[in-house]
Protein backbone atom coordinates (compact mmCIF):
# COMPACT_ATOMS: atom_id res chain seq x y z
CA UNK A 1 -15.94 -4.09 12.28
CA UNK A 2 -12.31 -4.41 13.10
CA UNK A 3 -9.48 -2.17 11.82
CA UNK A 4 -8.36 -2.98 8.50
CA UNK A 5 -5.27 -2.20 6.69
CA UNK A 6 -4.31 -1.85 2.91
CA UNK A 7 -0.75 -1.59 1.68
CA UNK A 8 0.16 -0.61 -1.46
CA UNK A 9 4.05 -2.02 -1.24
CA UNK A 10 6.87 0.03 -2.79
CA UNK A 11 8.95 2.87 -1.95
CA UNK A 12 6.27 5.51 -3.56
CA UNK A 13 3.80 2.54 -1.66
CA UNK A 14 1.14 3.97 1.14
CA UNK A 15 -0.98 2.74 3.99
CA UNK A 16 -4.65 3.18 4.81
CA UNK A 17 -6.88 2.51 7.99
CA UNK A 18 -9.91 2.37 8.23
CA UNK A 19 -12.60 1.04 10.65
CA UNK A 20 -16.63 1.58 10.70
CA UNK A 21 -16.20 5.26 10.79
CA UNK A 22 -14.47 5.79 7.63
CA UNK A 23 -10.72 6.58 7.12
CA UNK A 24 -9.04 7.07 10.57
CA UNK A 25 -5.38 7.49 8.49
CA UNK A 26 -3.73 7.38 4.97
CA UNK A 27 0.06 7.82 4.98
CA UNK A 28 2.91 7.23 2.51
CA UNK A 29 5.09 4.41 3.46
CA UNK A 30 8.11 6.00 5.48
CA UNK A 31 11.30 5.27 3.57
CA UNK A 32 14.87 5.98 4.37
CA UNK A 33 18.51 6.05 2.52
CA UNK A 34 20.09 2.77 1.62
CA UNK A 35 23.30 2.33 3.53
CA UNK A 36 26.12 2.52 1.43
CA UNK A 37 24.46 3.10 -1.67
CA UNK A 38 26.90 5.15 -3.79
CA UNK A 39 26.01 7.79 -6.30
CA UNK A 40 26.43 5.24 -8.79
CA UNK A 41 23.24 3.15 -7.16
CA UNK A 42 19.54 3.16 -8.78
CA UNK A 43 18.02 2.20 -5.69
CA UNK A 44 18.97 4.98 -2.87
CA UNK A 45 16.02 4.47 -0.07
CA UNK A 46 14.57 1.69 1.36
CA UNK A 47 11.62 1.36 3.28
CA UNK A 48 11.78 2.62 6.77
CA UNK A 49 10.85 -0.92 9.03
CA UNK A 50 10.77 1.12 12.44
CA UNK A 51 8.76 4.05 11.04
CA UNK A 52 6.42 1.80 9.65
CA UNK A 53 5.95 0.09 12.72
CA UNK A 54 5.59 2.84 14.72
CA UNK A 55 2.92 3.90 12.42
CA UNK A 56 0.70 1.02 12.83
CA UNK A 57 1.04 1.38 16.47
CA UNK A 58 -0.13 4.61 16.14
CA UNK A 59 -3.36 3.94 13.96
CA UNK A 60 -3.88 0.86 15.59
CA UNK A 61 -4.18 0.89 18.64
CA UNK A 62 -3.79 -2.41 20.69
CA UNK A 63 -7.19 -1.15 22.65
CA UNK A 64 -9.01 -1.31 19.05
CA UNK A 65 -7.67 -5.10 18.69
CA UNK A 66 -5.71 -6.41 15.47
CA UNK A 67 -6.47 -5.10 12.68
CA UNK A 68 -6.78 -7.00 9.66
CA UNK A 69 -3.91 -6.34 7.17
CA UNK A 70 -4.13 -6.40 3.28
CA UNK A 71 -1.01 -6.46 1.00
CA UNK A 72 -1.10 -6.08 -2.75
CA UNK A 73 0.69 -9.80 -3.38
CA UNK A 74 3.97 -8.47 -5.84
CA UNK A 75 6.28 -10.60 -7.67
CA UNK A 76 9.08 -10.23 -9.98
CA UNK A 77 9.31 -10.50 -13.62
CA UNK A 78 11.68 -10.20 -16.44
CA UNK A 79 12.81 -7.19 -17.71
CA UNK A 80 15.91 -5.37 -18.62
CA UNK A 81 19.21 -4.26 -15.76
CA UNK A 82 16.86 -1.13 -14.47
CA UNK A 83 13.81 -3.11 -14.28
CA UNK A 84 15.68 -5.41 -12.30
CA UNK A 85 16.81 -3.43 -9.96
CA UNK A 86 13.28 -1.62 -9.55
CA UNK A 87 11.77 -5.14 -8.92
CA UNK A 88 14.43 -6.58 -6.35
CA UNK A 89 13.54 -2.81 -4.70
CA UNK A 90 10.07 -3.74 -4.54
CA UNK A 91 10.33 -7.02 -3.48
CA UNK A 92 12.83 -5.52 -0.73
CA UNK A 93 9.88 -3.45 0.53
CA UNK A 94 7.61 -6.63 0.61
CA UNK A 95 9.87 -8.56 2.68
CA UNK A 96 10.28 -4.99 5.18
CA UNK A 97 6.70 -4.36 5.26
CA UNK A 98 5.65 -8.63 5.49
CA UNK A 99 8.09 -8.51 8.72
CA UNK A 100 6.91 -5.81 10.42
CA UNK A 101 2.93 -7.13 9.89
CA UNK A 102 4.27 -9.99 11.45
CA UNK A 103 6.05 -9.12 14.25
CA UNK A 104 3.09 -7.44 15.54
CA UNK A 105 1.09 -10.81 14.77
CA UNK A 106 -1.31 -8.93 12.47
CA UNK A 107 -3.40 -11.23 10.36
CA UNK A 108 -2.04 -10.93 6.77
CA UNK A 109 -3.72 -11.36 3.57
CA UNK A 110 -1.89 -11.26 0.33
CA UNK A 111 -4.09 -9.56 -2.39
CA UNK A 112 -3.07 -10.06 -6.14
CA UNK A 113 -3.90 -6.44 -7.97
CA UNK A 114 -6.09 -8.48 -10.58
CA UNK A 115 -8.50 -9.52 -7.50
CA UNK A 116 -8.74 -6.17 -6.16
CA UNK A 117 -8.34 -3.97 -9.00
CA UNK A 118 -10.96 -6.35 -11.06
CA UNK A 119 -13.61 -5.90 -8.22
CA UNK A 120 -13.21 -2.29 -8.57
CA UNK A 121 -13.44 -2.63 -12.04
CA UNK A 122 -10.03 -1.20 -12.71
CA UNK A 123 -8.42 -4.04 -14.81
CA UNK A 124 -9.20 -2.61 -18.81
CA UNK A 125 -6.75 -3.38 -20.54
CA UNK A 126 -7.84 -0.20 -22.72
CA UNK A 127 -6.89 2.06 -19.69
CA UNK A 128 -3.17 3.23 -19.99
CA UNK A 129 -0.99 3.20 -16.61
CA UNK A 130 -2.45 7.02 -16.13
CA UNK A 131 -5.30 6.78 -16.53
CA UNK A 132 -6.05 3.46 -14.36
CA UNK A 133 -4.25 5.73 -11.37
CA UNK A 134 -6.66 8.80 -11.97
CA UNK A 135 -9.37 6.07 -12.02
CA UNK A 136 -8.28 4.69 -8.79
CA UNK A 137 -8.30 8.48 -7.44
CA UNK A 138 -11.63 9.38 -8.53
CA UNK A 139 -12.97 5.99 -6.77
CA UNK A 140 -11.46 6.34 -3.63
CA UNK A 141 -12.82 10.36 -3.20
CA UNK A 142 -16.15 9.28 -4.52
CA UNK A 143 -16.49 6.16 -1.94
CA UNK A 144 -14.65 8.15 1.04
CA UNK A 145 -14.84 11.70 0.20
CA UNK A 146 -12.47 14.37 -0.71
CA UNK A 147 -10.28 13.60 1.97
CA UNK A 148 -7.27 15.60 1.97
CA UNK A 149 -5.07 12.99 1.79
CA UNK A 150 -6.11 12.42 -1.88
CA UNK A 151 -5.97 15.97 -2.78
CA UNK A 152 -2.91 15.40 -5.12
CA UNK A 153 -3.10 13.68 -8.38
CA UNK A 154 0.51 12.16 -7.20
CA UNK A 155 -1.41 10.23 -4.50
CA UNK A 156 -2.49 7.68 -6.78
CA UNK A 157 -1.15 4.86 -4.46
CA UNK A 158 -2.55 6.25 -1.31
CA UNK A 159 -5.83 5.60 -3.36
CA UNK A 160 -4.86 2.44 -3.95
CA UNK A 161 -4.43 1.29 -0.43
CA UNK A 162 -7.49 2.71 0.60
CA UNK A 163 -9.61 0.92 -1.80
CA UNK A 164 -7.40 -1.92 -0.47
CA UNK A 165 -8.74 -1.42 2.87
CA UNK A 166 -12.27 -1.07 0.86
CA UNK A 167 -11.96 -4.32 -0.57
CA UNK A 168 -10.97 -6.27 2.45
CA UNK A 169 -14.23 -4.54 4.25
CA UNK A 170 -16.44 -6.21 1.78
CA UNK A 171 -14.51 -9.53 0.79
CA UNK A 172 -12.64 -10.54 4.23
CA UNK A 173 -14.12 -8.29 7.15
């Protein structure tokens, strides 16, 4: 099995590798100010497109080939002037993380979170926001163990891109 890589996109977004050992890396995507944003701004960070890079090179190794690279597919949707701004942030960190992916001419696959989360069985639309993220946690220990980059309940979307990674084992790998 090849490397493969699940993004959870956003500035609280994460990164996970794994391969046919297991895990080899979970990390928080590295983000950095906004130039120029004044006090006044909503949006004050950005995701870091160098650090991220360097990242991947580090966890995947051109020796250990491409890896395969799955990205929860985000889009944006009405809301009110916050909202707004919180989408066009997200979508900001799409377009950061979709250039770096291909720069380094990783194969990309766009996941939507109904595909992923719905294999997982994650989709009830009895679940509130919380509790579908402490799901998500409990899966990822249970099918990878407690590793210590899930110690936190905050790393919710670190779970997230590892049963990313999960899901493009079994569907794409």
């Amino acid at each position: 099995m090849t490397q493969i890589v699940g993004i959870d996109p956003g500035l609280t977004g994460a990164c996970a590798v794994i391969d046919h050992n297991g895990v080899k890396s979970i990390f928080d995507l590295p983000t950095m100010p906004v130039p120029g944003a004044g006090p006044d701004a909503k949006v004050k960070r950005k995701v870091d497109a160098y650090a991220l890079c360097a990242a991947l090179l580090k966890h995947c190794p051109a020796s250990e080939g491409k890896p395969l690279v799955l990205i929860e597919s985000v889009r944006a949707m009405g809301g009110k002037n916050n909202a707004i701004q919180t989408q066009a942030s997200l979508l900001r960190s799409l377009g950061a993380i979709e250039s770096v992916v291909e720069c380094l001419r990783y194969p990309l696959h766009y996941i939507a979170p109904v595909s992923w989360k719905g294999y997982f069985d994650l989709v009830d639309s009895k679940l509130t926001d919380t509790q579908r993220k402490t799901a998500s946690l409990a899966l990822a220990r249970r099918l990878y163990g407690d590793d210590p980059s899930l110690a936190r309940a905050k790393d919710h979307n670190r779970a997230e891109a590892l049963l990313l990674a999960h899901y493009g084992k079994v569907k794409l790998a």
